[in-house]
N, C-alpha and C. Protein backbone atom coordinates (compact mmCIF):
# COMPACT_ATOMS: atom_id res chain seq x y z
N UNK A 1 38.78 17.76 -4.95
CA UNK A 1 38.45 16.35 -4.98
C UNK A 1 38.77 15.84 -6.39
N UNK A 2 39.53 14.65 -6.10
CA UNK A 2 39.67 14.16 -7.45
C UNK A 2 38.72 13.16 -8.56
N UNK A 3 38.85 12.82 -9.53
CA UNK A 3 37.95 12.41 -10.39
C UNK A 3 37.27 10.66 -9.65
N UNK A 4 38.68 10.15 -8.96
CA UNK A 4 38.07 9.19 -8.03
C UNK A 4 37.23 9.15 -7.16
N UNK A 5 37.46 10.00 -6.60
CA UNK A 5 36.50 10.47 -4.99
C UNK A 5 35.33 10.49 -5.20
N UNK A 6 35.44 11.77 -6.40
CA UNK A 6 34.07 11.85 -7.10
C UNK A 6 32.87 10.56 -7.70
N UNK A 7 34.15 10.30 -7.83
CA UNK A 7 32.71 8.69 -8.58
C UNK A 7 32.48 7.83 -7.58
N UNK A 8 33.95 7.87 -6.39
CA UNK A 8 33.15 7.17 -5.56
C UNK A 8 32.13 7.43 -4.30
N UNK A 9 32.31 8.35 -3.89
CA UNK A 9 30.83 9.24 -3.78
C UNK A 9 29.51 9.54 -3.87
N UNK A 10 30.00 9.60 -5.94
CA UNK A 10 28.81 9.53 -6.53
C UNK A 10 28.08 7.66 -6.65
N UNK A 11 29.20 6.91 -6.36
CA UNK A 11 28.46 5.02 -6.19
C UNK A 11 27.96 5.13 -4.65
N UNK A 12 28.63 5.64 -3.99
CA UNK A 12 28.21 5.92 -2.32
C UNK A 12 26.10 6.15 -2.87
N UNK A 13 26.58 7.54 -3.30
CA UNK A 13 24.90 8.08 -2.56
C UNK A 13 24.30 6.99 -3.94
N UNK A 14 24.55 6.68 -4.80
CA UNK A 14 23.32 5.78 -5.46
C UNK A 14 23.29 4.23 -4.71
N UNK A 15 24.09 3.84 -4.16
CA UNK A 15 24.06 2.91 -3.36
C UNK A 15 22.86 3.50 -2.16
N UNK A 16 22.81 4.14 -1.87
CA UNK A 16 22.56 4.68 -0.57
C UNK A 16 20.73 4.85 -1.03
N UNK A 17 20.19 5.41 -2.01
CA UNK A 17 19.35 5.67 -2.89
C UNK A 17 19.20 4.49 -3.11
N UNK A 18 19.52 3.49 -4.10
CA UNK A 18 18.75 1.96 -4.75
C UNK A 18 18.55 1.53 -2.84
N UNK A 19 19.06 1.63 -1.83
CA UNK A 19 18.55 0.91 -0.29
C UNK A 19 17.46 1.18 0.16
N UNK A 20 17.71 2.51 -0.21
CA UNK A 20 16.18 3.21 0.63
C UNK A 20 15.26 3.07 -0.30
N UNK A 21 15.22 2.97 -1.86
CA UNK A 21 14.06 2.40 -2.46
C UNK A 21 13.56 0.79 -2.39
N UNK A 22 14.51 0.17 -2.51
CA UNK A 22 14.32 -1.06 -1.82
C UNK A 22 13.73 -1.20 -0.34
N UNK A 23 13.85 -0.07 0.12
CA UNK A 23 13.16 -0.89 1.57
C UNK A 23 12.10 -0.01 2.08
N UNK A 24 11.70 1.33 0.92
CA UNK A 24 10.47 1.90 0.56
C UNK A 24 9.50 0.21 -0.15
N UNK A 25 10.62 0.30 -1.09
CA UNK A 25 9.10 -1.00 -1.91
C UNK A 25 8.62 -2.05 -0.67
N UNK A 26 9.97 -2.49 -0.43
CA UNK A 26 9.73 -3.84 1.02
C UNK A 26 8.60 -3.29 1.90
N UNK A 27 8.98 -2.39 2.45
CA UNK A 27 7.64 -2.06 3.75
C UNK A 27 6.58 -1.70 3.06
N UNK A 28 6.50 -1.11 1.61
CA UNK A 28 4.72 -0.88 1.42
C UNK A 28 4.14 -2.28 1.20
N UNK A 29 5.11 -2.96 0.25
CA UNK A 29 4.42 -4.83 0.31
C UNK A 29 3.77 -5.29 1.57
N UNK A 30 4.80 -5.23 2.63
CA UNK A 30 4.36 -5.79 3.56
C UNK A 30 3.36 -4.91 4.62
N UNK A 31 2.96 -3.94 4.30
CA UNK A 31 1.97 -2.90 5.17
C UNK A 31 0.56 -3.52 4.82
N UNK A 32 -0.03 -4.02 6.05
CA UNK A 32 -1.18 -4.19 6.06
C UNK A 32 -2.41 -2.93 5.94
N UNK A 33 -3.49 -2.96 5.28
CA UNK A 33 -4.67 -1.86 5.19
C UNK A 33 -5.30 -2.79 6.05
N UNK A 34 -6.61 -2.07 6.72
CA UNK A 34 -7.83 -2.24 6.91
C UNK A 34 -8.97 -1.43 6.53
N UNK A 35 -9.38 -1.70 5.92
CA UNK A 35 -10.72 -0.69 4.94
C UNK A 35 -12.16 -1.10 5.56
N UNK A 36 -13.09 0.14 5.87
CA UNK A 36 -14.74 -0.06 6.43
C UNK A 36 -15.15 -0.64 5.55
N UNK A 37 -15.80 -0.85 5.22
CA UNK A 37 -16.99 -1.67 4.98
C UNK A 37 -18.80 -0.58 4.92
N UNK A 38 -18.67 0.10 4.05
CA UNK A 38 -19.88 1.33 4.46
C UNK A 38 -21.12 0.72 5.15
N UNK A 39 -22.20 1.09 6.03
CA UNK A 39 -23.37 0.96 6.61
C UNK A 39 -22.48 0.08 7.37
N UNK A 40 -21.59 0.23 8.30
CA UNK A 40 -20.75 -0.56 9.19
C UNK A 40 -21.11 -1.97 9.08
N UNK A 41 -21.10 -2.41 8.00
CA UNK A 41 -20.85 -4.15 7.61
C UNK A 41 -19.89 -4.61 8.00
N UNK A 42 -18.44 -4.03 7.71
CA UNK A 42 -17.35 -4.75 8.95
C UNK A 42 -16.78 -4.14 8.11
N UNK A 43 -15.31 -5.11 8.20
CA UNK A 43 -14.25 -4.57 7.84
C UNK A 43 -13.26 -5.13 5.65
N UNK A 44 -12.54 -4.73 5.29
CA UNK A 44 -11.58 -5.41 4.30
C UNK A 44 -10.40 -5.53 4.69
N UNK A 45 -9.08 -6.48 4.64
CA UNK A 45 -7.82 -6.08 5.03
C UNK A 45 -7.40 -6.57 4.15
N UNK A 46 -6.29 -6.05 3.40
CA UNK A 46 -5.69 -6.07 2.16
C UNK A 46 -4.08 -6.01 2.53
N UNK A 47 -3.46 -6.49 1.79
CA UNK A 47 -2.00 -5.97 2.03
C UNK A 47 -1.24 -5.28 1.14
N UNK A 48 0.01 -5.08 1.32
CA UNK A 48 0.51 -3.38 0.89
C UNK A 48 0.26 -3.39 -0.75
N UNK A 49 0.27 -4.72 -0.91
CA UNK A 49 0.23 -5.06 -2.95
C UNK A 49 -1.28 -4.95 -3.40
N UNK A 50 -2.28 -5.14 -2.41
CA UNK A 50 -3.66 -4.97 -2.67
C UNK A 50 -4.12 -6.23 -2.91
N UNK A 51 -3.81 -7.01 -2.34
CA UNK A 51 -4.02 -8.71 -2.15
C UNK A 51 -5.01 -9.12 -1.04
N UNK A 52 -6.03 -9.32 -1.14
CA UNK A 52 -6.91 -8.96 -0.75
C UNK A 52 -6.52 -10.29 0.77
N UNK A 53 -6.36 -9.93 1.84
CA UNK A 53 -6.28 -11.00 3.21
C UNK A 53 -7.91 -11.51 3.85
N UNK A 54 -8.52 -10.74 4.66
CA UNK A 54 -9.73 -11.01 5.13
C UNK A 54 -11.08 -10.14 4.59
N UNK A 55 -11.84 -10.78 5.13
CA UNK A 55 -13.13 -9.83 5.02
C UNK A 55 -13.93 -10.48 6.72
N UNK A 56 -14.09 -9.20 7.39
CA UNK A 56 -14.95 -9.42 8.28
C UNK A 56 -15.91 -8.74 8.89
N UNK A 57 -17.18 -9.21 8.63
CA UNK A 57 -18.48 -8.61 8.76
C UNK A 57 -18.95 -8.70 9.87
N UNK A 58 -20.08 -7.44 9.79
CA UNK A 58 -20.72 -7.63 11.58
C UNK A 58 -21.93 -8.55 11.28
N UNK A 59 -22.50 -9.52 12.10
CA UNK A 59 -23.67 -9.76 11.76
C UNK A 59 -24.64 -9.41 11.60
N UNK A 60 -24.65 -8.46 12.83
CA UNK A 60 -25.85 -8.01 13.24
C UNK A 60 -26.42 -6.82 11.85
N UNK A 61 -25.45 -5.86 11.43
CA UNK A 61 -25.31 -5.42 10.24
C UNK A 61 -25.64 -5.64 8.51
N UNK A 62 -25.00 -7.17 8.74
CA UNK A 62 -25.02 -7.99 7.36
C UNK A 62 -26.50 -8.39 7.40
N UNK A 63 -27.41 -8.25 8.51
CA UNK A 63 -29.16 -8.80 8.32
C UNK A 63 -30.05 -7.86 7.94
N UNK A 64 -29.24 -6.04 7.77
CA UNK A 64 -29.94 -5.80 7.05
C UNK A 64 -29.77 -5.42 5.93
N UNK A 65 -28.92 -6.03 4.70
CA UNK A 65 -28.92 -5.68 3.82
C UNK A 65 -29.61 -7.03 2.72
N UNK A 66 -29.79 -7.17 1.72
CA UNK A 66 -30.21 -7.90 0.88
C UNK A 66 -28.58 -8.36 0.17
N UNK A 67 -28.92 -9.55 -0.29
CA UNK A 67 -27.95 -9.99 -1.23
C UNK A 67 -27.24 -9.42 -1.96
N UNK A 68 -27.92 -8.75 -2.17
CA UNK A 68 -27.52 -8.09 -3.79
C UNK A 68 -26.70 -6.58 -3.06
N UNK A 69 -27.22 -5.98 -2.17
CA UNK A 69 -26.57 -4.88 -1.86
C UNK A 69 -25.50 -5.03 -1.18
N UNK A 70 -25.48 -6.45 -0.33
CA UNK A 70 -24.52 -6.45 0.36
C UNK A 70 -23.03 -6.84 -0.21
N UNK A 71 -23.65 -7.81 -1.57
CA UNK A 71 -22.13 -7.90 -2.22
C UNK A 71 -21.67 -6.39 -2.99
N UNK A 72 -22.47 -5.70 -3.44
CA UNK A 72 -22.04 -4.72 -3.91
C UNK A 72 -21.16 -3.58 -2.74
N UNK A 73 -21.85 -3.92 -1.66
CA UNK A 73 -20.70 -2.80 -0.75
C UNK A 73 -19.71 -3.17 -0.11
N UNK A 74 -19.00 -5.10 -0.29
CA UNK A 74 -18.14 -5.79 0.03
C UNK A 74 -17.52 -5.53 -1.02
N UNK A 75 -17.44 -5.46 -2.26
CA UNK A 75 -16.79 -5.52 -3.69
C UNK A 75 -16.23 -4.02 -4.04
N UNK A 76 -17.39 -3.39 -3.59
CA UNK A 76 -16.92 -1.84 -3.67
C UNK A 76 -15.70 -1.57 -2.71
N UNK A 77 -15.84 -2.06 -1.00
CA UNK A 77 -14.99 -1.99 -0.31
C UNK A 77 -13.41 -2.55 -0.81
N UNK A 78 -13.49 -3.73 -0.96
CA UNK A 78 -12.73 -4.53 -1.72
C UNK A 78 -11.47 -3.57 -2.68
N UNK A 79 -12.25 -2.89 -4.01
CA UNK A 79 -11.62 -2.39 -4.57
C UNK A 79 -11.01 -1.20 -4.28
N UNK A 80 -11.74 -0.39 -2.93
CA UNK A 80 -11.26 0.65 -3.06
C UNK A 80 -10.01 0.05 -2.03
N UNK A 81 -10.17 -0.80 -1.25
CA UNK A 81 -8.87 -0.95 -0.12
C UNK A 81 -7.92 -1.33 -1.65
N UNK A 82 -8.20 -2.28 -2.13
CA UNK A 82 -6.72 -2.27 -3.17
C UNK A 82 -6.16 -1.28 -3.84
N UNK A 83 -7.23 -0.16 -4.27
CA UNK A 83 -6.13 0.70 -4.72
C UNK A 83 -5.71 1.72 -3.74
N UNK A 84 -6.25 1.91 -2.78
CA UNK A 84 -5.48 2.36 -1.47
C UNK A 84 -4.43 2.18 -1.49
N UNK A 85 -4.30 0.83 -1.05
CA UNK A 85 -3.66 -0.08 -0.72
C UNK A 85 -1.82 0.07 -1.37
N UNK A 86 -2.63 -0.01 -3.11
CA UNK A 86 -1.58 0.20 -3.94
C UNK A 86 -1.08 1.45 -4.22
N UNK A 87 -1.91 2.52 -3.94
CA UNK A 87 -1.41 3.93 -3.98
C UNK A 87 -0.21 3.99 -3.07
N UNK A 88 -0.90 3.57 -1.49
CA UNK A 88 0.47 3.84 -0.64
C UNK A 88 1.44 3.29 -0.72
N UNK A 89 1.65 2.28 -1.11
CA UNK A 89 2.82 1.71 -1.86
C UNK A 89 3.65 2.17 -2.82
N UNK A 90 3.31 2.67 -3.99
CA UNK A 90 3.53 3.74 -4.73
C UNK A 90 4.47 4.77 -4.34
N UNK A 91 3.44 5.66 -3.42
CA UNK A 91 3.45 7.03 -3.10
C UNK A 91 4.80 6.49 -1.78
N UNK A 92 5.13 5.64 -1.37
CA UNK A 92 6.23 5.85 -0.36
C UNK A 92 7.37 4.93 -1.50
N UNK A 93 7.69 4.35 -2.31
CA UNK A 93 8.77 4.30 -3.37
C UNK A 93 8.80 5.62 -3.66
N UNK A 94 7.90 6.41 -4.70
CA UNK A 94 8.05 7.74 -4.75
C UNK A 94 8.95 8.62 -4.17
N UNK A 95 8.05 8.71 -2.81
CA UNK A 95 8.90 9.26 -1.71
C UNK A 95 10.20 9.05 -1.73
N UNK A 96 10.81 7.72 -1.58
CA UNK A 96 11.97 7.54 -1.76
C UNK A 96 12.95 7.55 -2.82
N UNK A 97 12.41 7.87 -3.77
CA UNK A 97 13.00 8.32 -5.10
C UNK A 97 13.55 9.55 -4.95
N UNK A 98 13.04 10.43 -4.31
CA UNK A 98 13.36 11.82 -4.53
C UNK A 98 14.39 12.09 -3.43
N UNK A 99 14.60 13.37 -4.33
CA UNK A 99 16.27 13.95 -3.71
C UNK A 99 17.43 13.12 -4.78
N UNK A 100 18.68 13.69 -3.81
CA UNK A 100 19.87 13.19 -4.75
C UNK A 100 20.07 13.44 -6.10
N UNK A 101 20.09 12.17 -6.74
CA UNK A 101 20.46 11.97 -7.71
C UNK A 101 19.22 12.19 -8.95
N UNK A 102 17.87 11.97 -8.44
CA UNK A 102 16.90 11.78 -9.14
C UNK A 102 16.13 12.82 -8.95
C-alpha cells in the first residue's frame, strides 16, 4: 500500500471515529433518566445533560413527610439523577472513543 492509500484510510477510520463520537455525544444529550424519589415520593426525570425535566410525586406519599424532609429527598433525588444522568453521557462518548486510533 502506498503512502496515499495509507492516509487515506487513515482520514477514512478518523472520519469514521469523530461520527460515532458525535452520535455517542447526540444520543446521551438526548436520553431521558427517570430517577425514584426514596420512601416512594415519586419520581425525577432529567435529561441526558442532567437538566432537570419533571418532578412527579405521589400524593398519597408526599402526606407523610414534613417540609423539611420532603425537600431534602426531592433535592437529594434531583442531584443524584443529574449526575447519573451525566455519567451516562460521559461513559457512552467514552465508549466511543475507544479502539482505533485512540
Amino acid at each position: 500500500m502506498n503512502t496515499h492509500d495509507r492516509l487515506y484510510h487513515l482520514a477514512k477510520e478518523i472520519d469514521t471515529r469523530v461520527a460515532a463520537i458525535e452520535h455517542a455525544a447526540s444520543s446521551g444529550r438526548a436520553a431521558i433518566l427517570t430517577w425514584s424519589i426514596p420512601a416512594g415520593l415519586g419520581t425525577v426525570t432529567v435529561d441526558g445533560m442532567g437538566s432537570l425535566r419533571s418532578v412527579d410525586l405521589n400524593p398519597d406519599a408526599v402526606e407523610t413527610q414534613t417540609e423539611a424532609s420532603l425537600a431534602r429527598h426531592i433535592l437529594r433525588a434531583i442531584n443524584e439523577a443529574e449526575r447519573a444522568a451525566r455519567a451516562r453521557s460521559d461513559a457512552m462518548v467514552k465508549e466511543a472513543e475507544k479502539g482505533g486510533l485512540w
